[in-house]
N, C-alpha and C. Protein backbone atom coordinates (compact mmCIF):
# COMPACT_ATOMS: atom_id res chain seq x y z
N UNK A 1 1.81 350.70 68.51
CA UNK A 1 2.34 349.64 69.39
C UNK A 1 2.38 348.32 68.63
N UNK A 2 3.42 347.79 69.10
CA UNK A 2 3.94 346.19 67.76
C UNK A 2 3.95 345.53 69.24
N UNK A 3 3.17 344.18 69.16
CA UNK A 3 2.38 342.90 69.72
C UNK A 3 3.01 341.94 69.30
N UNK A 4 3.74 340.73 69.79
CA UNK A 4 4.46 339.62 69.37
C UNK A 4 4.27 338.82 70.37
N UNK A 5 3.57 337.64 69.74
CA UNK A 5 2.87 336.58 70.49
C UNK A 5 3.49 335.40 69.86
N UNK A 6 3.96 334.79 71.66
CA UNK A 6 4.24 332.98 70.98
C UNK A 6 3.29 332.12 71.90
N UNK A 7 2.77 331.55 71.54
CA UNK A 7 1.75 330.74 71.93
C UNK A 7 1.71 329.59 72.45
N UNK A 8 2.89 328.74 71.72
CA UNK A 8 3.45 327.69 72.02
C UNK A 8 4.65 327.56 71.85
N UNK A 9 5.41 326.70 72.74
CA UNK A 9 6.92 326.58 72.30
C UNK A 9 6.91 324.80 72.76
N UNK A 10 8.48 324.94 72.14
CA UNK A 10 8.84 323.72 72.61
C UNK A 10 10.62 323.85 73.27
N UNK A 11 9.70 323.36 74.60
CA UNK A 11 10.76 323.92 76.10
C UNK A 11 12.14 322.99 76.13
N UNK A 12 13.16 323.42 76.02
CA UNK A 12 14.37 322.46 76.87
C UNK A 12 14.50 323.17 77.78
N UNK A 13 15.12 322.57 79.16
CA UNK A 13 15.96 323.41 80.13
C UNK A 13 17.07 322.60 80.59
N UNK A 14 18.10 323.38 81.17
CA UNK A 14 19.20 322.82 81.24
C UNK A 14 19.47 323.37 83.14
N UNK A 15 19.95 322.33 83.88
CA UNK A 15 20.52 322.66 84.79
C UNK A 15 21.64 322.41 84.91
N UNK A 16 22.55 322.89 85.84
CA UNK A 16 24.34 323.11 85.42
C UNK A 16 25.26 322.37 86.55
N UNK A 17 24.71 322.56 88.07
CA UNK A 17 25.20 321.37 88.16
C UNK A 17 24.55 320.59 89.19
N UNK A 18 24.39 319.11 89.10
CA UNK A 18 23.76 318.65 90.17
C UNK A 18 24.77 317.94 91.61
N UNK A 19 25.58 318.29 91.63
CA UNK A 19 26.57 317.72 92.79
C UNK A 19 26.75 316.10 93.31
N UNK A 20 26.31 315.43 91.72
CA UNK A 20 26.87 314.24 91.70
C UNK A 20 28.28 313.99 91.60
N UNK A 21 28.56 312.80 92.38
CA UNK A 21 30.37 311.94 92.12
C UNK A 21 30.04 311.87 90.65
N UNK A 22 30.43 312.93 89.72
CA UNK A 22 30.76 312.79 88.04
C UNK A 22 32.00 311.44 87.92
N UNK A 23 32.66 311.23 88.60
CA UNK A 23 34.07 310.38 88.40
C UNK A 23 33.53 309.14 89.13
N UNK A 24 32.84 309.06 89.81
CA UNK A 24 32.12 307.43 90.28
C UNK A 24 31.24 307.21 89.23
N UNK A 25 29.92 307.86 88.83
CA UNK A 25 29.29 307.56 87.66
C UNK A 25 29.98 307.05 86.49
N UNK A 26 30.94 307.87 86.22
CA UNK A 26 31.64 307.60 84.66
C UNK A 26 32.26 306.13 84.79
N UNK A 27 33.22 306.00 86.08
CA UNK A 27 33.75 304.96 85.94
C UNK A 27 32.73 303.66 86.00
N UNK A 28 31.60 303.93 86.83
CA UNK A 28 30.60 302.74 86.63
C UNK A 28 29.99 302.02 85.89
N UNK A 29 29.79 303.95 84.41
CA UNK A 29 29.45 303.51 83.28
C UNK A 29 30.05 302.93 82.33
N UNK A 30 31.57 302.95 82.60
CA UNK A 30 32.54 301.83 81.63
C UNK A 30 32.02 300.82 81.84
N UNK A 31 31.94 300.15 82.66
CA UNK A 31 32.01 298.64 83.13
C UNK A 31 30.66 298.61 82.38
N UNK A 32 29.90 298.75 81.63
CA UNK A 32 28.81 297.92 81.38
C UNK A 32 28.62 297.79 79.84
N UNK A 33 28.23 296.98 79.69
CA UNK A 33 28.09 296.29 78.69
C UNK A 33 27.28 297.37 77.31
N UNK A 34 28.24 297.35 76.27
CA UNK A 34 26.89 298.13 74.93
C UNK A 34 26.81 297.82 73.70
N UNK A 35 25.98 297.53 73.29
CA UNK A 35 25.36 297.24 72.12
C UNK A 35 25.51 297.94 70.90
N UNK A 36 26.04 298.41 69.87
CA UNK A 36 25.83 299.05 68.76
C UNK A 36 24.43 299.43 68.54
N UNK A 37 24.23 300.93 68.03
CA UNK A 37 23.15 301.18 67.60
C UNK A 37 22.84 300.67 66.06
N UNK A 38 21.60 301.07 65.41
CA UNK A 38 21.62 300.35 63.94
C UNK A 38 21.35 301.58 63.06
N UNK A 39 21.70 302.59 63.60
CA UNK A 39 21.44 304.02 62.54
C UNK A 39 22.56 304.96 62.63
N UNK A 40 23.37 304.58 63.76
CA UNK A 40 24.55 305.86 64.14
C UNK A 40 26.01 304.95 63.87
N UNK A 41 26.73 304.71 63.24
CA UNK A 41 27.58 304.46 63.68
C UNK A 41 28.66 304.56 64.32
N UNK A 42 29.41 303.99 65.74
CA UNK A 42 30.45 304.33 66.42
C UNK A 42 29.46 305.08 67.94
N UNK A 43 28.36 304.91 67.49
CA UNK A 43 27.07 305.12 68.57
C UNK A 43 26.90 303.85 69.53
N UNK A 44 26.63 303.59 70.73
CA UNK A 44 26.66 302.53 71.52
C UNK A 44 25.71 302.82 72.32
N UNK A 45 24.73 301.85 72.40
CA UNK A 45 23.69 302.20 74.34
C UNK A 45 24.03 301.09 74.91
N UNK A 46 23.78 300.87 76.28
CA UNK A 46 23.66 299.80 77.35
C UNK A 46 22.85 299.02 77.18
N UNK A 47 22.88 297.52 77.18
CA UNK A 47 22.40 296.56 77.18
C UNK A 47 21.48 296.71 78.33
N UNK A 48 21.55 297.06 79.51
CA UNK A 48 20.72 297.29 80.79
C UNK A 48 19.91 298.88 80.41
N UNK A 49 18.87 298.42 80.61
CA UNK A 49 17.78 299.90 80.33
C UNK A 49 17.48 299.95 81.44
N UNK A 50 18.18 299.90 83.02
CA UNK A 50 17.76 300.14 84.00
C UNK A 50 19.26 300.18 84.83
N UNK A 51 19.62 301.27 84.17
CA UNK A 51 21.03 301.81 84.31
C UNK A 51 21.40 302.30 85.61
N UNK A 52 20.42 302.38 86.40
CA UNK A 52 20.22 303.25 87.58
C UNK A 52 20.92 301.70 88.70
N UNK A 53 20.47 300.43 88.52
CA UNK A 53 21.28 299.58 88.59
C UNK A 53 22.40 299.00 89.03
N UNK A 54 23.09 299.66 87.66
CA UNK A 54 24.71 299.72 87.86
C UNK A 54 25.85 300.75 88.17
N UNK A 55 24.58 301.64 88.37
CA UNK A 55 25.25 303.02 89.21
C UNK A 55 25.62 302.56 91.03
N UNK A 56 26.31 302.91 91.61
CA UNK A 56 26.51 303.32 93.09
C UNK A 56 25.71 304.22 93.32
N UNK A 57 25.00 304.01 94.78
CA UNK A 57 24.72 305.39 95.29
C UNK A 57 23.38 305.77 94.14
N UNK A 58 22.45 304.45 93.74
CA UNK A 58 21.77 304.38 92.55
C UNK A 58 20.55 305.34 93.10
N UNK A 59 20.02 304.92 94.25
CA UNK A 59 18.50 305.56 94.66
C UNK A 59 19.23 307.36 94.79
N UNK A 60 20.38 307.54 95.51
CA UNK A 60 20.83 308.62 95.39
C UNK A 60 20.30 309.42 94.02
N UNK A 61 21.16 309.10 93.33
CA UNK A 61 21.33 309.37 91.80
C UNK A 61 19.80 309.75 91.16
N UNK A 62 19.18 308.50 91.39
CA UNK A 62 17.36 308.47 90.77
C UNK A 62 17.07 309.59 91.49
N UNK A 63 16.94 310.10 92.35
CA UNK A 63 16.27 310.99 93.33
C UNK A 63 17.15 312.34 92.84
N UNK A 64 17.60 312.76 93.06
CA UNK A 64 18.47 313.78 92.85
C UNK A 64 17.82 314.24 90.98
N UNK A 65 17.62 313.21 89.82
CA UNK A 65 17.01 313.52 88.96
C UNK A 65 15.86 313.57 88.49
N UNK A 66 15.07 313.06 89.72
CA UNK A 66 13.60 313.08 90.06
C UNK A 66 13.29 314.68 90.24
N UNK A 67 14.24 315.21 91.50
CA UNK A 67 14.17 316.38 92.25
C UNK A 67 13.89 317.65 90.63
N UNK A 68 14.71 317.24 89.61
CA UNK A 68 15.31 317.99 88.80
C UNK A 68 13.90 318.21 87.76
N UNK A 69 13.61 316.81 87.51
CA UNK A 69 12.42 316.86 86.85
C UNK A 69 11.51 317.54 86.94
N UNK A 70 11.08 317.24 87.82
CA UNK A 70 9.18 317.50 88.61
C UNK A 70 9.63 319.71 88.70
N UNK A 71 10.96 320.20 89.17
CA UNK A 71 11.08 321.13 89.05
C UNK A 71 11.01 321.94 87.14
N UNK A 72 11.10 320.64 86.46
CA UNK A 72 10.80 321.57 84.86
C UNK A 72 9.86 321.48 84.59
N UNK A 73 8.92 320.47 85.32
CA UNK A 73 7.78 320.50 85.11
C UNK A 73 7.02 321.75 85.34
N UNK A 74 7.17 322.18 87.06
CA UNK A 74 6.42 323.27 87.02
C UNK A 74 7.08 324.34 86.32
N UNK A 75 7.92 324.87 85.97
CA UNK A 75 8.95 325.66 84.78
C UNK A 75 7.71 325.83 83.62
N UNK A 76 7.51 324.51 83.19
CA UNK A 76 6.89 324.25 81.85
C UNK A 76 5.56 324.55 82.45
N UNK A 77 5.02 324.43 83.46
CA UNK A 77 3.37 324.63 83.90
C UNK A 77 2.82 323.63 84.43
N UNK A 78 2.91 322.72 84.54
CA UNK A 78 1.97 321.30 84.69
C UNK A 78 2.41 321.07 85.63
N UNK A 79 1.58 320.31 86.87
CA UNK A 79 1.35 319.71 87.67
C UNK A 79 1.20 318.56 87.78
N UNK A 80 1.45 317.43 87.61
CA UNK A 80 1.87 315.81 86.91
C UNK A 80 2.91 315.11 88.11
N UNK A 81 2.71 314.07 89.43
CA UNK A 81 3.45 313.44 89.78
C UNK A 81 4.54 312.83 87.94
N UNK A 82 5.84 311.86 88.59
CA UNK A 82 6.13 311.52 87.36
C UNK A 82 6.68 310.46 87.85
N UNK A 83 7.14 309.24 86.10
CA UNK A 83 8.03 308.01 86.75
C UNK A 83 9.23 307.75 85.65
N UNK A 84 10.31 307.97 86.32
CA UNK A 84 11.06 307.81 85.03
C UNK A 84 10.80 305.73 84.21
N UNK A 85 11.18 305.90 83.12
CA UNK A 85 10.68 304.45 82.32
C UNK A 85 12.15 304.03 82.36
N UNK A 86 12.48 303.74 80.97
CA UNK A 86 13.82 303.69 80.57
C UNK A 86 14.75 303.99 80.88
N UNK A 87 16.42 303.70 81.74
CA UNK A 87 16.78 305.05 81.39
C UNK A 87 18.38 303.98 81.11
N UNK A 88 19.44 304.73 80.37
CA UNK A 88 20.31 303.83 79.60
C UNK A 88 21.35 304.96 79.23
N UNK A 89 22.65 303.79 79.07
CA UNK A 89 24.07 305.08 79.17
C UNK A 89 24.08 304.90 77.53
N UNK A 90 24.48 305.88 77.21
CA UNK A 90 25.41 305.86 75.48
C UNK A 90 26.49 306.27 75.53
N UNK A 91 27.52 305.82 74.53
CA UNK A 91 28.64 305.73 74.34
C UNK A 91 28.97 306.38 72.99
N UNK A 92 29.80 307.45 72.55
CA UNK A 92 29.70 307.75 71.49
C UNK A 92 31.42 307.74 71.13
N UNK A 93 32.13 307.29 70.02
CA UNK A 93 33.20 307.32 69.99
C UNK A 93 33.51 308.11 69.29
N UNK A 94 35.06 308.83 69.21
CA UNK A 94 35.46 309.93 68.74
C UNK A 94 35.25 309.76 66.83
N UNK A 95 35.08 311.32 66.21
CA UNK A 95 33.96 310.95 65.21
C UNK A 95 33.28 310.80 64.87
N UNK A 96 32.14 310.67 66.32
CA UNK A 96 31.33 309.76 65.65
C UNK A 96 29.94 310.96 66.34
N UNK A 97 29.03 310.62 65.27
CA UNK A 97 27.35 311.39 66.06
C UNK A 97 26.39 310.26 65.56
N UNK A 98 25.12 310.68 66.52
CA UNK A 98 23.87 309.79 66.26
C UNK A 98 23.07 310.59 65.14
N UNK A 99 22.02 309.80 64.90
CA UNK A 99 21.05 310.10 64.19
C UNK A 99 20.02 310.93 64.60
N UNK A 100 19.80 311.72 63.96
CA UNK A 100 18.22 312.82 64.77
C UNK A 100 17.46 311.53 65.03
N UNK A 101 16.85 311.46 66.40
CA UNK A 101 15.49 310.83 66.63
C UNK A 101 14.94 311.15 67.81
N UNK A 102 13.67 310.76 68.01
CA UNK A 102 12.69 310.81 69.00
C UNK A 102 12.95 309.61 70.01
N UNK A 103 11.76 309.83 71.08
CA UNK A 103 11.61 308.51 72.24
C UNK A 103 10.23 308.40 72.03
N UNK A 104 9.83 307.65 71.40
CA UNK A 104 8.20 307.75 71.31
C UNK A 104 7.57 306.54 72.54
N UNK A 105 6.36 306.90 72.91
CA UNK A 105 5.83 306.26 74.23
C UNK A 105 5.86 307.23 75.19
N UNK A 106 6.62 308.23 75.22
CA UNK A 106 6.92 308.64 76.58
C UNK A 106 6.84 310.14 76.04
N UNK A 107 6.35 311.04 77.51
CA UNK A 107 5.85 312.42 77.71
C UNK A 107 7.36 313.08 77.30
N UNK A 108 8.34 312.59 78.48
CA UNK A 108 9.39 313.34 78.30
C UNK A 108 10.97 312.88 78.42
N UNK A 109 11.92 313.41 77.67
CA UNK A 109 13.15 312.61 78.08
C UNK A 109 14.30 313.63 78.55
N UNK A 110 14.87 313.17 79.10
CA UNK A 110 16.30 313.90 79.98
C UNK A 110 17.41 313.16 79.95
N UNK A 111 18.81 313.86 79.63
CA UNK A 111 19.83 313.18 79.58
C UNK A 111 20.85 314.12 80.42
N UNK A 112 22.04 313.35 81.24
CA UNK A 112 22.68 313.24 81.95
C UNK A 112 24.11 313.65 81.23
N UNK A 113 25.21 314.47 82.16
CA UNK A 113 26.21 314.27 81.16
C UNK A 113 27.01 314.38 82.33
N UNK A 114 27.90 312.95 82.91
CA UNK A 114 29.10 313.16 83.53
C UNK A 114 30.67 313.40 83.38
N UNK A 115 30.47 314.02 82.09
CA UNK A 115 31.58 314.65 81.57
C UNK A 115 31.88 315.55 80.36
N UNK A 116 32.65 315.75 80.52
CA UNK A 116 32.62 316.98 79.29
C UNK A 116 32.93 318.56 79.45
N UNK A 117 33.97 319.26 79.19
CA UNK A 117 34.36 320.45 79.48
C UNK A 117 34.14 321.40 78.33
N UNK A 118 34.32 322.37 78.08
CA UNK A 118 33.82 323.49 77.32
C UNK A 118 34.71 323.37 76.40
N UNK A 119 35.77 323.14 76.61
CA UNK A 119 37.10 323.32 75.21
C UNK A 119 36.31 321.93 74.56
N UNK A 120 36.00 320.60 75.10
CA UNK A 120 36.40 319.38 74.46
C UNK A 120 34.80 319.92 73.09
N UNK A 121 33.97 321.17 73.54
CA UNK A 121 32.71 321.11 72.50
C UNK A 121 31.61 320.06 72.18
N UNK A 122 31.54 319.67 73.22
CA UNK A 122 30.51 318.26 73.33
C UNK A 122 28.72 319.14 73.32
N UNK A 123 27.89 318.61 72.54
CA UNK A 123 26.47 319.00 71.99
C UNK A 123 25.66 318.15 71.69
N UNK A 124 24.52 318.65 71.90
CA UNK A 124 23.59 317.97 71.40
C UNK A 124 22.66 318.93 70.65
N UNK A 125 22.09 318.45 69.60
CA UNK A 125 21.22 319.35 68.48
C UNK A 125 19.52 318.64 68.88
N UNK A 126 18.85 319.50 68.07
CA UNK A 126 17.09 319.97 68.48
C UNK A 126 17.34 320.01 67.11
N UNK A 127 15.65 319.29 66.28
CA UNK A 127 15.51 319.96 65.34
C UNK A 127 13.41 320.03 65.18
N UNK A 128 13.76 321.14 64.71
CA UNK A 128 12.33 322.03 64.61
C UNK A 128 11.39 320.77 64.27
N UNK A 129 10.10 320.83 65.01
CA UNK A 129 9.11 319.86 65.11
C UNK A 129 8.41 319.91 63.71
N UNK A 130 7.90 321.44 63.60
CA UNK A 130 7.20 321.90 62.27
C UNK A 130 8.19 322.24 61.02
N UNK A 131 8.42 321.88 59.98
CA UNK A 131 8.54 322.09 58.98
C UNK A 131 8.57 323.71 58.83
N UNK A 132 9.57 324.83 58.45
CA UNK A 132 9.54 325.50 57.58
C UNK A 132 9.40 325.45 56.14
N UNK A 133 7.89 325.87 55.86
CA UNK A 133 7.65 325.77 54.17
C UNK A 133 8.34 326.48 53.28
N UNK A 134 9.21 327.85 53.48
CA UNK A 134 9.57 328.32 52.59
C UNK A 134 10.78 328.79 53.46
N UNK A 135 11.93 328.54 52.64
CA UNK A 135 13.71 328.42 53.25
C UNK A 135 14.39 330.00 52.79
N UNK A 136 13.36 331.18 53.54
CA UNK A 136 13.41 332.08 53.56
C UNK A 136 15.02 332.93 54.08
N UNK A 137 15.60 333.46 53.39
CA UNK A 137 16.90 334.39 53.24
C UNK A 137 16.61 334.58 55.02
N UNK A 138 17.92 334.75 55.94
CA UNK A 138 17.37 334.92 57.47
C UNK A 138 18.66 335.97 58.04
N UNK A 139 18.29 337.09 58.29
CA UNK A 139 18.48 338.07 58.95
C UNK A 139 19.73 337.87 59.95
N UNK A 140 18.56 337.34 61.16
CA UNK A 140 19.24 336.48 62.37
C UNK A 140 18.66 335.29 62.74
N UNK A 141 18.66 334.52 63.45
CA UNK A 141 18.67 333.39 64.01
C UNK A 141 17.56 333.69 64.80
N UNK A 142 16.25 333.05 64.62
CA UNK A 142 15.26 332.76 65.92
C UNK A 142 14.70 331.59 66.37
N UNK A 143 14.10 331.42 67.18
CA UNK A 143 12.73 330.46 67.34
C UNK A 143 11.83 330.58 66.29
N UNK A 144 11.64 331.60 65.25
CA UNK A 144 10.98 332.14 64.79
C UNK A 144 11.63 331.57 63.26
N UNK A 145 12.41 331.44 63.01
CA UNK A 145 12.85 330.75 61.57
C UNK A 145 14.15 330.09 61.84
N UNK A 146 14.41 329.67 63.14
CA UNK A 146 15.66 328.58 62.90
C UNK A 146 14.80 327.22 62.86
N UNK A 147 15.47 326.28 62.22
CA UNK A 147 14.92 324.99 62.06
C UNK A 147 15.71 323.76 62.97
N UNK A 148 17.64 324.14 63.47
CA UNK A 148 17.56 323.16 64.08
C UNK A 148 18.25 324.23 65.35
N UNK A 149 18.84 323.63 66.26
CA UNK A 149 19.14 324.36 67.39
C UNK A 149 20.14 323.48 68.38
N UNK A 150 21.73 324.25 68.34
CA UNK A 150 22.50 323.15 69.07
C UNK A 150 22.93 324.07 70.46
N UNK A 151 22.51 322.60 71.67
CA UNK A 151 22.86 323.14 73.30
C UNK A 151 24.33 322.59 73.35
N UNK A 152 25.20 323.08 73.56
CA UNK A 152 26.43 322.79 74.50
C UNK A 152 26.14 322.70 75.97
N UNK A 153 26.99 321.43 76.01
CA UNK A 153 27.05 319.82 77.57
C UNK A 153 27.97 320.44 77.77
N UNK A 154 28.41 320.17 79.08
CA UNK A 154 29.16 319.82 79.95
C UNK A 154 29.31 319.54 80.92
N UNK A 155 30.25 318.56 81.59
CA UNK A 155 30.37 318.05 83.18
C UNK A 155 29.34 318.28 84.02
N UNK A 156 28.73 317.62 84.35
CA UNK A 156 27.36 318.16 85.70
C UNK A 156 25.91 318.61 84.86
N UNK A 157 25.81 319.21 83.69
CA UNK A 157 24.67 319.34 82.94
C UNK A 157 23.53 318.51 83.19
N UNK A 158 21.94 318.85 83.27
CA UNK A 158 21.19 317.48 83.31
C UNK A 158 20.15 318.33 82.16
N UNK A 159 19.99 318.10 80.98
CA UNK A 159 18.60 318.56 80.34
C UNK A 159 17.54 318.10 80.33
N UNK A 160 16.47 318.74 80.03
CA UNK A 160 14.83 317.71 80.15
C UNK A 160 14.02 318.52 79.02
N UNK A 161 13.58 317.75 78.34
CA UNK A 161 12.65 318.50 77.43
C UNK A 161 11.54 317.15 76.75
N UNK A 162 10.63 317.80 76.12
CA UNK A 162 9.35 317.12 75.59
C UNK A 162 9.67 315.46 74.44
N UNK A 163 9.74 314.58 74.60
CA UNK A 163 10.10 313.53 73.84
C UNK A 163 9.64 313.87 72.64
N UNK A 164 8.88 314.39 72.58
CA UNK A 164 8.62 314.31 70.52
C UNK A 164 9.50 315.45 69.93
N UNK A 165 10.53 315.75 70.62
CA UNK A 165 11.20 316.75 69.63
C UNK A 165 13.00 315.21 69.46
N UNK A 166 13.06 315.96 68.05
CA UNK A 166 14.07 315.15 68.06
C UNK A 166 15.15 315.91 67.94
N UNK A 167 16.03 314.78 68.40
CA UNK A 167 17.51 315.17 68.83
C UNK A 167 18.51 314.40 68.13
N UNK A 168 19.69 314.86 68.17
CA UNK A 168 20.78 314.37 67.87
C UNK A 168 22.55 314.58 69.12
N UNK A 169 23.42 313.51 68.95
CA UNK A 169 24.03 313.79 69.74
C UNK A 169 25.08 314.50 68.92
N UNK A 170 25.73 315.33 69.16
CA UNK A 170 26.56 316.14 67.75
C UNK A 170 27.92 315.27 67.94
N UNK A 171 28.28 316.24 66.97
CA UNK A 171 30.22 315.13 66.62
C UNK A 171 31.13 315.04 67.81
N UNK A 172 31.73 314.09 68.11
CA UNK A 172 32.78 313.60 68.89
C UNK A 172 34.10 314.22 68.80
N UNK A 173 34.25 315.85 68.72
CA UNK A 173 35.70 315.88 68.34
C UNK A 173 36.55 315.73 68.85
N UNK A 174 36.47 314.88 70.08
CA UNK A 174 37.83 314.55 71.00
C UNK A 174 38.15 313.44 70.53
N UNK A 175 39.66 312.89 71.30
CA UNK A 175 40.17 311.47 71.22
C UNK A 175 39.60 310.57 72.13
N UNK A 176 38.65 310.59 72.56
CA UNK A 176 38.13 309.57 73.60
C UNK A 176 36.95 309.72 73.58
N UNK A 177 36.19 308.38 74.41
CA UNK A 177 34.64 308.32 74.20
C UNK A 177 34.16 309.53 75.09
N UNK A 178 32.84 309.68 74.45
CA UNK A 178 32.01 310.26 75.16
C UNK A 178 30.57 309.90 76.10
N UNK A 179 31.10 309.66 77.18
CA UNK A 179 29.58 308.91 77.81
C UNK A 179 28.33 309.95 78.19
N UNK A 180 27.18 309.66 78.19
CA UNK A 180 25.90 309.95 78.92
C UNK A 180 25.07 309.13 79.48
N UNK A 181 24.15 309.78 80.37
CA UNK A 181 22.81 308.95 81.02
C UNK A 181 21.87 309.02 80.20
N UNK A 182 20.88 308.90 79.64
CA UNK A 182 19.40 309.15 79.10
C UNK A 182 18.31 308.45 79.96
N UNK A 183 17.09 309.00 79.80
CA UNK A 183 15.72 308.33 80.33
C UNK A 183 14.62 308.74 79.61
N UNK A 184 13.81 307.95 79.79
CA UNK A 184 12.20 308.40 79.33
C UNK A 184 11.27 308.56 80.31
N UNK A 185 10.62 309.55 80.19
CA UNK A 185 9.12 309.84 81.65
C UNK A 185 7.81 309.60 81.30
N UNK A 186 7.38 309.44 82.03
CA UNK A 186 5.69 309.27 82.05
C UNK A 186 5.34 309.88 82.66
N UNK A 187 3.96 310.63 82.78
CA UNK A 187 3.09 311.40 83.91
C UNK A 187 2.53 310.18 84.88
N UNK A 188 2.17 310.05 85.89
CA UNK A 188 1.91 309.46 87.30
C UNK A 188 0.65 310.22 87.39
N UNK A 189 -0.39 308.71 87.71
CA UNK A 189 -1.96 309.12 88.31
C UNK A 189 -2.80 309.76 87.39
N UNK A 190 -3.77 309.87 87.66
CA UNK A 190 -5.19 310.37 86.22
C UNK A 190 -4.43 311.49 85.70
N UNK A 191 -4.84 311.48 84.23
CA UNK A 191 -4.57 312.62 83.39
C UNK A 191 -5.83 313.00 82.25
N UNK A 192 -5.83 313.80 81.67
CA UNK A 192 -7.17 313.37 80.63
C UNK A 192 -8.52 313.66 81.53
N UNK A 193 -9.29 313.90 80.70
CA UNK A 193 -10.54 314.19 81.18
C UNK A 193 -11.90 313.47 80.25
N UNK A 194 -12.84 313.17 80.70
CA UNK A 194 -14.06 312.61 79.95
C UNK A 194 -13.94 311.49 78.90
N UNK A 195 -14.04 311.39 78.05
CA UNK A 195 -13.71 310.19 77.05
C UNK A 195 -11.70 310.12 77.27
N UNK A 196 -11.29 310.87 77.27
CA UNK A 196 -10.07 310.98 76.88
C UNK A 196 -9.07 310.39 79.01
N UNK A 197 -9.67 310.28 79.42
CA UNK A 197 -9.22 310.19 81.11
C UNK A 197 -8.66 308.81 80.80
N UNK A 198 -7.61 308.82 81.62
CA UNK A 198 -6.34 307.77 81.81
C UNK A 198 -6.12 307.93 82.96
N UNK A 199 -5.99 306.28 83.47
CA UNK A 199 -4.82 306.66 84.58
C UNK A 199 -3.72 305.47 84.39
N UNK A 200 -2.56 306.07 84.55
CA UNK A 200 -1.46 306.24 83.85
C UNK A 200 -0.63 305.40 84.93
N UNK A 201 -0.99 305.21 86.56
CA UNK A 201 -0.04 304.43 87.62
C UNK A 201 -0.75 302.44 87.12
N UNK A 202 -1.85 302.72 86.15
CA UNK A 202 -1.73 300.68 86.00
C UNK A 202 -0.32 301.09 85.17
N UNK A 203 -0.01 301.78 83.72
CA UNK A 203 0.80 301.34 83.05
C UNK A 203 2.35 301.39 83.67
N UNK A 204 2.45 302.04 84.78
CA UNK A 204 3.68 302.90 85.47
C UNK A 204 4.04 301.97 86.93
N UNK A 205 3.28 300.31 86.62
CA UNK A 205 3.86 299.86 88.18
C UNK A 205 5.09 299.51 88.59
């Protein structure tokens, strides 16, 4: 008998659709203002990091990705009220991709996608937390020796996964921009135990 144990992973999940106005969001997210990033070029975020804001139908919206959350949570195991921190549109123009990076500060991040169809090939890439030491000849493709890992978006998509994995937004191959939502989470109320115990609602008011 052959035994194959994973012990740990590192979780994305994707839900497909959340029955938001995709065409009220998008158009809301034109209207606002963005900043150039300083590592991606043709990359853009929102000047407002409290994007929820300049949405319509905003508490709607927050709630509906609250609902989404706290459900990957238990997915993933944990039991953790939560608060989203940050959360901010990007703009990516045709051509154009970001830079692999993290959200550091924060437990977990989730991004939003109110648009995007399957032909146009819109993605986002994962790349392996740990280092493969030796760039071993590969069979097939696993968890087990792939190093980066790309999800295909589209229209209605919401993903959530662990902030310390980094990401990238992949190439733009359409003629027009590509918008998203992003956020950062925190756990809500004591966490930690004995020397290590936090509570986490002073930093989260």
């Amino acid at each position: 008998m052959t035994e194959i144990y994973m012990p740990f992973a590192d979780p994305v999940i994707k839900y497909n659709d959340l029955n938001l106005d995709n065409k009220t969001i998008l158009k809301d997210i034109k209207k606002v203002k963005f900043n150039p990033t300083t590592k991606s070029e043709g990359v853009y975020i929102s000047q407002n990091l409290n994007i929820f804001s300049d949405l319509k139908k905003n508490s709607f919206i927050k709630d509906t990705f609250i609902i989404r959350i706290k459900h990957a949570l238990i997915q993933f195991g944990y039991a953790s009220d939560i608060k989203i921190g940050n959360c901010w549109a990007t703009l990516t123009k045709p051509k154009s991709r970001s830079h692999f990076h993290l959200h550091s500060n924060y437990w977990l991040s989730a991004c939003y996608y109110p648009m995007g169809s399957v032909e146009d090939g819109f993605a986002i890439k994962f790349k392996r937390p740990s280092p493969l030491i030796f760039d071993v000849p590969k069979k097939n493709f696993s968890s087990f020796n792939s190093v980066e890992f790309k999800l295909n978006i589209k229209e209605g998509d919401f993903i959530v996964f662990p902030s310390y994995l980094e990401h990238q937004i992949d190439d733009n191959k359409t003629k027009y921009n590509r918008y998203s939502l992003a956020m950062v989470i925190n756990p809500m109320g004591i966490i930690g135990s004995a020397d290590s115990l936090i509570d986490y609602s002073v930093f989260n008011k």
